[in-house]
N, C-alpha and C. Protein backbone atom coordinates (compact mmCIF):
# COMPACT_ATOMS: atom_id res chain seq x y z
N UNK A 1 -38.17 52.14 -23.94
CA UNK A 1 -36.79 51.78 -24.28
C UNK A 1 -35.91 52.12 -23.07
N UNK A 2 -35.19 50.92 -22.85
CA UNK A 2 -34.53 51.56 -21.41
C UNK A 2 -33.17 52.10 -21.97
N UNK A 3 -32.56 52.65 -20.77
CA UNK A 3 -31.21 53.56 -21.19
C UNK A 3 -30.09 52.55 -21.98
N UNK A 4 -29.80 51.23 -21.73
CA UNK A 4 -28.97 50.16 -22.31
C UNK A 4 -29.39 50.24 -23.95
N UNK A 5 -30.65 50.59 -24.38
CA UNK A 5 -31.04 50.01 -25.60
C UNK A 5 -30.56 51.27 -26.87
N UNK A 6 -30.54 52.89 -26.20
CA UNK A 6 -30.04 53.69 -27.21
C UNK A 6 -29.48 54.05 -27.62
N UNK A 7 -28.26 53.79 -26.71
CA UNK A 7 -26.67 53.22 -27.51
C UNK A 7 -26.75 52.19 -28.27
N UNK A 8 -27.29 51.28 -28.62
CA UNK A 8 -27.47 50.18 -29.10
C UNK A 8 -28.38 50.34 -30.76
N UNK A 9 -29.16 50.81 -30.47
CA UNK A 9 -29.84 51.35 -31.75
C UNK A 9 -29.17 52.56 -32.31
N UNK A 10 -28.77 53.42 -31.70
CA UNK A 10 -27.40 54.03 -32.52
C UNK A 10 -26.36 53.54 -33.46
N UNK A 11 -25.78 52.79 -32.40
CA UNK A 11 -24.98 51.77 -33.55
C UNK A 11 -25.46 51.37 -34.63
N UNK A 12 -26.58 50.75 -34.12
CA UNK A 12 -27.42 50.32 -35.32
C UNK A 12 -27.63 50.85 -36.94
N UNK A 13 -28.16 52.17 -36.16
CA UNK A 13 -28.45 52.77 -37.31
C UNK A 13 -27.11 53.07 -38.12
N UNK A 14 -26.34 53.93 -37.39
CA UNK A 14 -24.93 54.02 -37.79
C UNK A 14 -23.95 53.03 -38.83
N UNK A 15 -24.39 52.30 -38.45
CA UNK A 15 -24.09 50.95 -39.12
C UNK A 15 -24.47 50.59 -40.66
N UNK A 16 -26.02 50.97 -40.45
CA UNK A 16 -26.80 51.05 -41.64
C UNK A 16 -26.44 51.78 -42.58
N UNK A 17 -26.57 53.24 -41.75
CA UNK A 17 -25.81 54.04 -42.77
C UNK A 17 -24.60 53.93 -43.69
N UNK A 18 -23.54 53.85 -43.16
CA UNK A 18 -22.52 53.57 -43.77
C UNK A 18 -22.29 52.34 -44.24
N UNK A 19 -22.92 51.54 -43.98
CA UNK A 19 -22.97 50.03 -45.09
C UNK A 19 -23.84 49.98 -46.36
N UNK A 20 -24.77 51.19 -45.88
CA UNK A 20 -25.86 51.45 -46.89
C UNK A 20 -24.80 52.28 -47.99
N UNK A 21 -24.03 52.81 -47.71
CA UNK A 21 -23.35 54.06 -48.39
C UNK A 21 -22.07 53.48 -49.25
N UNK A 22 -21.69 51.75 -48.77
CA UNK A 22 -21.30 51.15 -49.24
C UNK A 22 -20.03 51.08 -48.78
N UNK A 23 -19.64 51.62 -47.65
CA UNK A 23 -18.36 51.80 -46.76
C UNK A 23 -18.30 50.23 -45.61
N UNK A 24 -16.79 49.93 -45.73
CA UNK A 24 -17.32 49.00 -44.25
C UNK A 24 -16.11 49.35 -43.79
N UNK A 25 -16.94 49.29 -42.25
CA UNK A 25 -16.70 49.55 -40.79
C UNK A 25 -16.12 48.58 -39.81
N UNK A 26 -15.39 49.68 -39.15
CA UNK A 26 -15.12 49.06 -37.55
C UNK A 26 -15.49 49.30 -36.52
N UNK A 27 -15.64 48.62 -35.66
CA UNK A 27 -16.34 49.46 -34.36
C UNK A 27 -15.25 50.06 -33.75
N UNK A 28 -15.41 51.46 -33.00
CA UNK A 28 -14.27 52.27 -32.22
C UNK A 28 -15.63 52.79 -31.49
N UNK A 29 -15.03 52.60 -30.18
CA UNK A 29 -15.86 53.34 -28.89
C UNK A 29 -17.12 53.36 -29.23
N UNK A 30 -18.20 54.19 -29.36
CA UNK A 30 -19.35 54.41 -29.20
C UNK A 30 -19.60 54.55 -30.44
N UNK A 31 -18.88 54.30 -31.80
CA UNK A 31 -19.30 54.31 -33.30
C UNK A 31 -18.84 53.86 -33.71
N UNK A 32 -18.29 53.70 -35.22
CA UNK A 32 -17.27 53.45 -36.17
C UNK A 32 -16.42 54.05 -37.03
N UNK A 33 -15.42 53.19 -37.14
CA UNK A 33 -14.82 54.04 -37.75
C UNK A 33 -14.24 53.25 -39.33
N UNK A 34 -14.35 54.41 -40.70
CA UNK A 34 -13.90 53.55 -41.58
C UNK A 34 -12.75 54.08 -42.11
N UNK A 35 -12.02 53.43 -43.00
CA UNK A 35 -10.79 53.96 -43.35
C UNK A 35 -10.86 54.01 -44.77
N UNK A 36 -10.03 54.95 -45.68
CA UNK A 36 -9.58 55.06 -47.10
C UNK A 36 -7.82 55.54 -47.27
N UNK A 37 -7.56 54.75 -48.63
CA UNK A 37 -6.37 55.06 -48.31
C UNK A 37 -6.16 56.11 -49.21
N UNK A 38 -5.14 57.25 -48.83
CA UNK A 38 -5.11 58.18 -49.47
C UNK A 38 -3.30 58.56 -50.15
N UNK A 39 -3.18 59.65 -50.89
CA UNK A 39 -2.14 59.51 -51.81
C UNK A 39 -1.13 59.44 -51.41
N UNK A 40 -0.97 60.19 -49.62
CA UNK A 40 0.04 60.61 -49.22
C UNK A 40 0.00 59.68 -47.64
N UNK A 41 -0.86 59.34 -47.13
CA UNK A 41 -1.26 58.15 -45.79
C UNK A 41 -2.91 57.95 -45.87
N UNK A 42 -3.10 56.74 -45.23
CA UNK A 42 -4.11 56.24 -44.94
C UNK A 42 -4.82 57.09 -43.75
N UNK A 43 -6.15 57.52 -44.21
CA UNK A 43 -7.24 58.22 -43.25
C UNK A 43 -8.21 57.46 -42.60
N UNK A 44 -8.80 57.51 -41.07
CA UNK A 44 -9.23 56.80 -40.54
C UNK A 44 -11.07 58.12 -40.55
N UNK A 45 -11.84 58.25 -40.75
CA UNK A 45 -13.06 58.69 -40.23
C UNK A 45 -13.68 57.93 -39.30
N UNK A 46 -13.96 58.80 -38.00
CA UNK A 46 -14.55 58.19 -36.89
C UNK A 46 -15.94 59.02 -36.92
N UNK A 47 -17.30 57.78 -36.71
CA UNK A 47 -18.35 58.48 -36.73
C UNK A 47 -19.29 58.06 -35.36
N UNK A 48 -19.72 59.21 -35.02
CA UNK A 48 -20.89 58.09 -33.72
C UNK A 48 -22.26 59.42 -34.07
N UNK A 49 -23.14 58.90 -33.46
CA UNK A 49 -24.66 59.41 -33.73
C UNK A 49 -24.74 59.76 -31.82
N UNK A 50 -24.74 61.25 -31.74
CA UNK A 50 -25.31 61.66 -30.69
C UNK A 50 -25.86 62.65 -30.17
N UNK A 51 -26.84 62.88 -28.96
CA UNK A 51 -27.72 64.24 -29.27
C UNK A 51 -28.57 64.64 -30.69
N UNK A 52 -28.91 63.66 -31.33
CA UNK A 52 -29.81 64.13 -33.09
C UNK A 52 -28.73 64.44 -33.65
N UNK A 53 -27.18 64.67 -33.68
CA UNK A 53 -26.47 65.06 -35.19
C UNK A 53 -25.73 63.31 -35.28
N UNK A 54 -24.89 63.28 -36.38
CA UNK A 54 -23.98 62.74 -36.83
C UNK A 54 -22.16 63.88 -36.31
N UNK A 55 -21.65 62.58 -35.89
CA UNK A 55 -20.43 63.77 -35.28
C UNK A 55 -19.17 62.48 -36.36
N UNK A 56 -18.69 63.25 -36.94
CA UNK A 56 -17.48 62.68 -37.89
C UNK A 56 -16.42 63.50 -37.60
N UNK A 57 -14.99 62.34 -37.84
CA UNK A 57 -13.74 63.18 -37.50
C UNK A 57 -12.64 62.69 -38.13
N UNK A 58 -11.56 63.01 -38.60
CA UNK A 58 -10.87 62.69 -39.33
C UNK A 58 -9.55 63.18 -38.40
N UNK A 59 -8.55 62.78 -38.22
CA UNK A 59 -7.35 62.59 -37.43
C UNK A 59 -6.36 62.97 -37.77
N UNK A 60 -5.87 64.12 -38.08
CA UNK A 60 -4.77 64.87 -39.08
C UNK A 60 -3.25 65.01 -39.20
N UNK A 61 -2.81 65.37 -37.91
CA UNK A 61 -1.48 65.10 -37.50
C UNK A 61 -1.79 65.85 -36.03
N UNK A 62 -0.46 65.66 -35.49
CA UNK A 62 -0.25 66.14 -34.30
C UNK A 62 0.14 67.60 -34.00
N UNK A 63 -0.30 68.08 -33.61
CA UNK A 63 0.16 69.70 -33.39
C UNK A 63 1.56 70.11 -33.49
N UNK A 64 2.43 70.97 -33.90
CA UNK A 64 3.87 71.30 -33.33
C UNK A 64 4.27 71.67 -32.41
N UNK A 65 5.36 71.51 -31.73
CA UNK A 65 5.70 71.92 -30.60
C UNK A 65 6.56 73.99 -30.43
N UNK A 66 7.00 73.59 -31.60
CA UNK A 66 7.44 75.15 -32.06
C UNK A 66 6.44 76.09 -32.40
N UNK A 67 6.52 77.05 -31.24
CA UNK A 67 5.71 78.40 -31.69
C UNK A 67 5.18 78.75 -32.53
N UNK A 68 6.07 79.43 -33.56
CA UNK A 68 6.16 80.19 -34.72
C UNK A 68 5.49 78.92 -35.60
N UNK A 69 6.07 77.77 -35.77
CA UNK A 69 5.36 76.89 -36.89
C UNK A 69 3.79 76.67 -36.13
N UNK A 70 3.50 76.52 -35.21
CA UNK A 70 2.03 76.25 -34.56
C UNK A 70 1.43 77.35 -34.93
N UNK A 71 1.77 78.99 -34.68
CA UNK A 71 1.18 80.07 -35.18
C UNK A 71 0.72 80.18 -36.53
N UNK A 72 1.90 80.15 -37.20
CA UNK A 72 1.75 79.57 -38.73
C UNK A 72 0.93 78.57 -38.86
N UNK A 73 0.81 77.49 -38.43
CA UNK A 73 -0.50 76.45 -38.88
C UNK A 73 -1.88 76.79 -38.74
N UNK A 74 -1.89 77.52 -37.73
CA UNK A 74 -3.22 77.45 -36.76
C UNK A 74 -3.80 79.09 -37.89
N UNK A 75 -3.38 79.85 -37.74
CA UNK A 75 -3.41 81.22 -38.96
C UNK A 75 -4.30 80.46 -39.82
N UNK A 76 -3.28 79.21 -40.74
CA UNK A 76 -3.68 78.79 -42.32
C UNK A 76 -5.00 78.33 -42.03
N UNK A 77 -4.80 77.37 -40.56
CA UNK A 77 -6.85 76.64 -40.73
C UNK A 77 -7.45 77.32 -40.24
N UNK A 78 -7.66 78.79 -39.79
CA UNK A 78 -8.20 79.56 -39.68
C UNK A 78 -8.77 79.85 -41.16
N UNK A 79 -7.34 80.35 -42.23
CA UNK A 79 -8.03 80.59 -43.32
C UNK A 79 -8.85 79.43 -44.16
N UNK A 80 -8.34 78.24 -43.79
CA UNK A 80 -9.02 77.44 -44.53
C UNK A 80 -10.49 76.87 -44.29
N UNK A 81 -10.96 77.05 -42.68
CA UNK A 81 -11.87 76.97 -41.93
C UNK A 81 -13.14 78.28 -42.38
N UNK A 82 -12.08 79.18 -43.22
CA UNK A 82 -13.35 80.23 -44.04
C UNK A 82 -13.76 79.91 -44.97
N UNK A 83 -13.27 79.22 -46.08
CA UNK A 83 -13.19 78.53 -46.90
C UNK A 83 -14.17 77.21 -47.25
N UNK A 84 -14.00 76.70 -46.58
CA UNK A 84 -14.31 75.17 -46.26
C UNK A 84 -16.12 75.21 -45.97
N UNK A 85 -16.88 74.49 -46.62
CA UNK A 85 -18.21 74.16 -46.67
C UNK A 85 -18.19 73.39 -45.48
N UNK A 86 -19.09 73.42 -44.99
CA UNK A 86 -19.71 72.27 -43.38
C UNK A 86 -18.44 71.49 -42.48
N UNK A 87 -17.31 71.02 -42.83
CA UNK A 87 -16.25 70.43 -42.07
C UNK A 87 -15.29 72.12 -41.96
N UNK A 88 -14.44 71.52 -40.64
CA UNK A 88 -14.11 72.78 -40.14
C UNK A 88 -12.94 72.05 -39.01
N UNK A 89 -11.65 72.09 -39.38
CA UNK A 89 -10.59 71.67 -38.40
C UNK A 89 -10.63 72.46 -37.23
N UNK A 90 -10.20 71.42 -36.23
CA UNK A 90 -10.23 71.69 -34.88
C UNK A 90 -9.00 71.34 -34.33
N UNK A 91 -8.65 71.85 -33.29
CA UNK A 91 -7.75 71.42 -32.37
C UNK A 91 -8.40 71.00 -30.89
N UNK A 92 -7.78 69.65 -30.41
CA UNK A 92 -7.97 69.33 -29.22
C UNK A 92 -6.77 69.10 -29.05
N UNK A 93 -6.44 69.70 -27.65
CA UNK A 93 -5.34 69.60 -26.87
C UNK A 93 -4.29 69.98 -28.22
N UNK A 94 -3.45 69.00 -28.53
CA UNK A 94 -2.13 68.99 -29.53
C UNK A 94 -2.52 67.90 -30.47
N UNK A 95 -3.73 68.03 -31.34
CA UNK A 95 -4.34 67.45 -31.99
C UNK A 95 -4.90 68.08 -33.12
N UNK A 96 -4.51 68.01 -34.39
CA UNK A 96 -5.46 68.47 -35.46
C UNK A 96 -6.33 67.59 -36.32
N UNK A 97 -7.75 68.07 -35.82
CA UNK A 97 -8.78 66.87 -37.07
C UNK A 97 -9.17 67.81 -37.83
N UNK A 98 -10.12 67.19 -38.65
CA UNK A 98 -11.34 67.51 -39.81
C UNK A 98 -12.59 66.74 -39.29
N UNK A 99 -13.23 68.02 -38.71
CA UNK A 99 -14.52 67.68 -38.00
C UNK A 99 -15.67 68.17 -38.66
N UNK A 100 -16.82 67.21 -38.82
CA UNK A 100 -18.39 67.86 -39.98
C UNK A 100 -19.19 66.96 -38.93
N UNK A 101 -20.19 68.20 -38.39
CA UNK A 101 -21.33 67.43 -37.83
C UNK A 101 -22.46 67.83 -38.70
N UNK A 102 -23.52 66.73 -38.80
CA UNK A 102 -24.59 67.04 -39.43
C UNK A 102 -25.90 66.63 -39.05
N UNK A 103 -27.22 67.27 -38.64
CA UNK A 103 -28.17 66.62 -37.81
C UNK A 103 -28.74 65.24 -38.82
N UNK A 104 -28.98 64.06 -37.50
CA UNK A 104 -29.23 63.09 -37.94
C UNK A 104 -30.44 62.93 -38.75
N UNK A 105 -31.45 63.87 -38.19
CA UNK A 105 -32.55 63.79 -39.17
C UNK A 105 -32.66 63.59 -40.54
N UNK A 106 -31.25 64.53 -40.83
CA UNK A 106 -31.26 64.92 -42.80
C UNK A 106 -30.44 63.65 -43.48
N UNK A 107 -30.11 62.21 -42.30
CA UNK A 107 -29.11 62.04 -43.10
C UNK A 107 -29.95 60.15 -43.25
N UNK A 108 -29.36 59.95 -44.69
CA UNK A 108 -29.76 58.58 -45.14
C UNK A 108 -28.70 58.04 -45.74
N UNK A 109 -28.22 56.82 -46.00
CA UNK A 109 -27.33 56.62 -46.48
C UNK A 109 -26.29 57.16 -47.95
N UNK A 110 -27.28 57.87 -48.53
CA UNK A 110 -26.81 58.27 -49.58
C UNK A 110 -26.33 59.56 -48.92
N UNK A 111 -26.80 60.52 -48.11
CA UNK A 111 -26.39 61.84 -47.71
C UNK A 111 -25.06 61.36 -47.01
N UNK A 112 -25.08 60.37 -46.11
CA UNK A 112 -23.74 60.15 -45.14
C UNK A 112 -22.54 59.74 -46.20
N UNK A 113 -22.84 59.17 -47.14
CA UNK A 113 -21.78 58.76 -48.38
C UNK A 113 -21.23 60.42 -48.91
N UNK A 114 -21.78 60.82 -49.42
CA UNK A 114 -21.19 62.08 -49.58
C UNK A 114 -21.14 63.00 -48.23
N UNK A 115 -21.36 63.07 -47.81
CA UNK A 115 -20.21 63.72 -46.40
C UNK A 115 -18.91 63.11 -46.42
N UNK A 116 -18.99 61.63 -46.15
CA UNK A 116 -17.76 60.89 -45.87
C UNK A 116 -17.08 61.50 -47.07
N UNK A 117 -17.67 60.98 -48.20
CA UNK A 117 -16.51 61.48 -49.46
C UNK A 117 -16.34 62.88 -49.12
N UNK A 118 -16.99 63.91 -48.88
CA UNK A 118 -16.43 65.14 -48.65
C UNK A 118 -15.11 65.29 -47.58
N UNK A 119 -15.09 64.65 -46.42
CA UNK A 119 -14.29 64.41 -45.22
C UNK A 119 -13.21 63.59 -46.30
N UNK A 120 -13.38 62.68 -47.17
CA UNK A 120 -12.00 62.05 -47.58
C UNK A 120 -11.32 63.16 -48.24
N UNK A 121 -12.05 63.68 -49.52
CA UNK A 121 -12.04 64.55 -50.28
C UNK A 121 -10.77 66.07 -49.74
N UNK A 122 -11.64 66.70 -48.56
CA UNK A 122 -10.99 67.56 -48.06
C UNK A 122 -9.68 67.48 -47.03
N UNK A 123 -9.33 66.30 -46.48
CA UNK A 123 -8.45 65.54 -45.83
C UNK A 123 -7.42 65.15 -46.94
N UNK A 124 -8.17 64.96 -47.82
CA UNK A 124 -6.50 64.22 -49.36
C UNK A 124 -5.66 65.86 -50.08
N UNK A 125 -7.44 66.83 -49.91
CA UNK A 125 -6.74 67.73 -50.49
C UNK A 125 -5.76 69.29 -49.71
N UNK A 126 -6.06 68.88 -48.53
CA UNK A 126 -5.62 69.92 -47.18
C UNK A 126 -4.66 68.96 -46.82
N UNK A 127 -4.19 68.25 -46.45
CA UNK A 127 -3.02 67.46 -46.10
C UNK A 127 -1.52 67.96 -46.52
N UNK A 128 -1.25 68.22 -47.89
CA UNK A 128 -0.03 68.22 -47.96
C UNK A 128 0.31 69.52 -48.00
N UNK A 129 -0.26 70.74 -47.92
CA UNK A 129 -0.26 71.64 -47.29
C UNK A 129 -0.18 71.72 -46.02
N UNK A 130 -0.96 71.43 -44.85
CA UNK A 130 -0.57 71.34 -43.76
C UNK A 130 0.43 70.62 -43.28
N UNK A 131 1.12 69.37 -43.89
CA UNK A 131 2.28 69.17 -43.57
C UNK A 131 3.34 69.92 -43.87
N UNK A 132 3.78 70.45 -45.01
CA UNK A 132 4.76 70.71 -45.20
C UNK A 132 4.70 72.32 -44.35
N UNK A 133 3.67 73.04 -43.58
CA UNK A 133 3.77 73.45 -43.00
C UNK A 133 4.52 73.27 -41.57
N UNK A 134 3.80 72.11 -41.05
CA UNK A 134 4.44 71.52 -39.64
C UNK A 134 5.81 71.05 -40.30
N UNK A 135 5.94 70.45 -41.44
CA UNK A 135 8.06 70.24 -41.46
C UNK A 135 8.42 71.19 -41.40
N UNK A 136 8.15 72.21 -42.14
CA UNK A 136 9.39 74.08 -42.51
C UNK A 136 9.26 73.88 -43.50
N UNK A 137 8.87 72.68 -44.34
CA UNK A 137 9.15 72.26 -46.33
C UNK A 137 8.70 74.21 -46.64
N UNK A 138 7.23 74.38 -45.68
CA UNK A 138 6.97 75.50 -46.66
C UNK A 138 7.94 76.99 -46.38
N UNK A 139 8.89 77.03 -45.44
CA UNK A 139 9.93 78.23 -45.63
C UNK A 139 10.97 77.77 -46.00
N UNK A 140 11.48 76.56 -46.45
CA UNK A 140 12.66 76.02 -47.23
C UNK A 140 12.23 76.39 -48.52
N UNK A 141 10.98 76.14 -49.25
CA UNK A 141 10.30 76.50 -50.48
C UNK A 141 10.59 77.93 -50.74
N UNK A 142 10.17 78.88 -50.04
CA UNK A 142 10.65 80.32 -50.08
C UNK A 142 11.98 80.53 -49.90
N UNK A 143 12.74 79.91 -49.55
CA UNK A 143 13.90 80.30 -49.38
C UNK A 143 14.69 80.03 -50.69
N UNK A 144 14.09 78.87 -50.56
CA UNK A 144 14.65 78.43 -52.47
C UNK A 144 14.39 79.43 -53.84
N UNK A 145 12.81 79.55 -53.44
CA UNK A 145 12.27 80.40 -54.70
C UNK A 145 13.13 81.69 -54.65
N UNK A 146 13.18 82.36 -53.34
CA UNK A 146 14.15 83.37 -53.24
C UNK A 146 15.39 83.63 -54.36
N UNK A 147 16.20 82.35 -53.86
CA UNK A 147 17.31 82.50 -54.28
C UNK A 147 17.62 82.20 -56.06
N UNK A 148 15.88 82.00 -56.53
CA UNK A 148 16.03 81.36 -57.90
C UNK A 148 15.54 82.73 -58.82
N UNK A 149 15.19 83.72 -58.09
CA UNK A 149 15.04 85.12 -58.73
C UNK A 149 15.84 85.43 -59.42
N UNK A 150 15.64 86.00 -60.40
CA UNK A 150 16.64 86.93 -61.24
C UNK A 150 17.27 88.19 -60.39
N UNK A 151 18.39 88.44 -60.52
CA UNK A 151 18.86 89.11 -59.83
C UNK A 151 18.28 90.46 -60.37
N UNK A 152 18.18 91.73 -59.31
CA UNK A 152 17.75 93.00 -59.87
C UNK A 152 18.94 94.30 -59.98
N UNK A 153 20.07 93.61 -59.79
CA UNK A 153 20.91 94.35 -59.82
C UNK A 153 21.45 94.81 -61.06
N UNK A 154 21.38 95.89 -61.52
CA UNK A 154 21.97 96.40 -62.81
C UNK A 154 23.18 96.23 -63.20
N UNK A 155 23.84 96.03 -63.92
CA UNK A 155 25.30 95.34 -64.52
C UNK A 155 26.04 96.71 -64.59
């Protein structure tokens, strides 16, 4: 097999998989990518087959530019990155995904279907948490709840 042909049968297979799994695809760079739409925006999963794993990624928002809210984000997917079975957010550069690699060996179309659903799954349900982190929604929320306390002051 010359070097032209195993990019090529990658795809291939890649292809299989996720058509087998009942997903359809687009081609992006060296894999595909499929999309679902979700409650709050539409998610794109990008997948390519390389080195023996499956490398999947999901595209989250953009990093903040403010300190304190970036500290604050990066903290939470820390905690949530303990949490979280096999996918595990990353940052590149000023980039937050939902990244699950899994070796290609274990995977057949029915295994890559549930990953993907796991990657939709955990992307629909980590989302609106991490946004309203990057707006402030979540210290406007405290600030509110604050002020909705019963007062403790004795009459």
């Amino acid at each position: 097999m010359n070097e032209d042909e195993e990019p090529r049968r990658r795809l291939r297979r890649l292809k299989s998989l996720a058509t087998g799994a009942g997903f359809s695809v687009r081609r992006h760079g060296s894999g595909y990518e499929l999309s679902f739409h979700g409650t709050y925006r539409d998610f794109d999963i990008r997948c390519v087959l390389g080195n023996g794993w499956l490398h999947t990624c999901v595209y989250i928002l953009q990093l903040p530019a403010l300190s304190a809210t970036r500290s604050r984000l990066l903290e939470r997917i820390a905690e949530l990155n303990l949490a979280i079975p096999l996918a595990k957010f990353t940052k590149s550069e000023d980039v937050l995904c939902l990244d699950l690699e899994y070796r290609e060996e274990h995977v057949d179309s029915a295994v890559f279907g549930k990953l993907a659903n796991l990657l939709r799954q955990l992307a629909e349900e980590h989302y609106p948490e991490i946004f309203r982190i990057v707006s402030g929604q979540e210290r406007l929320d405290a600030l509110q709840a604050a002020f909705q306390r019963p007062s403790t002051v004795p009459e």
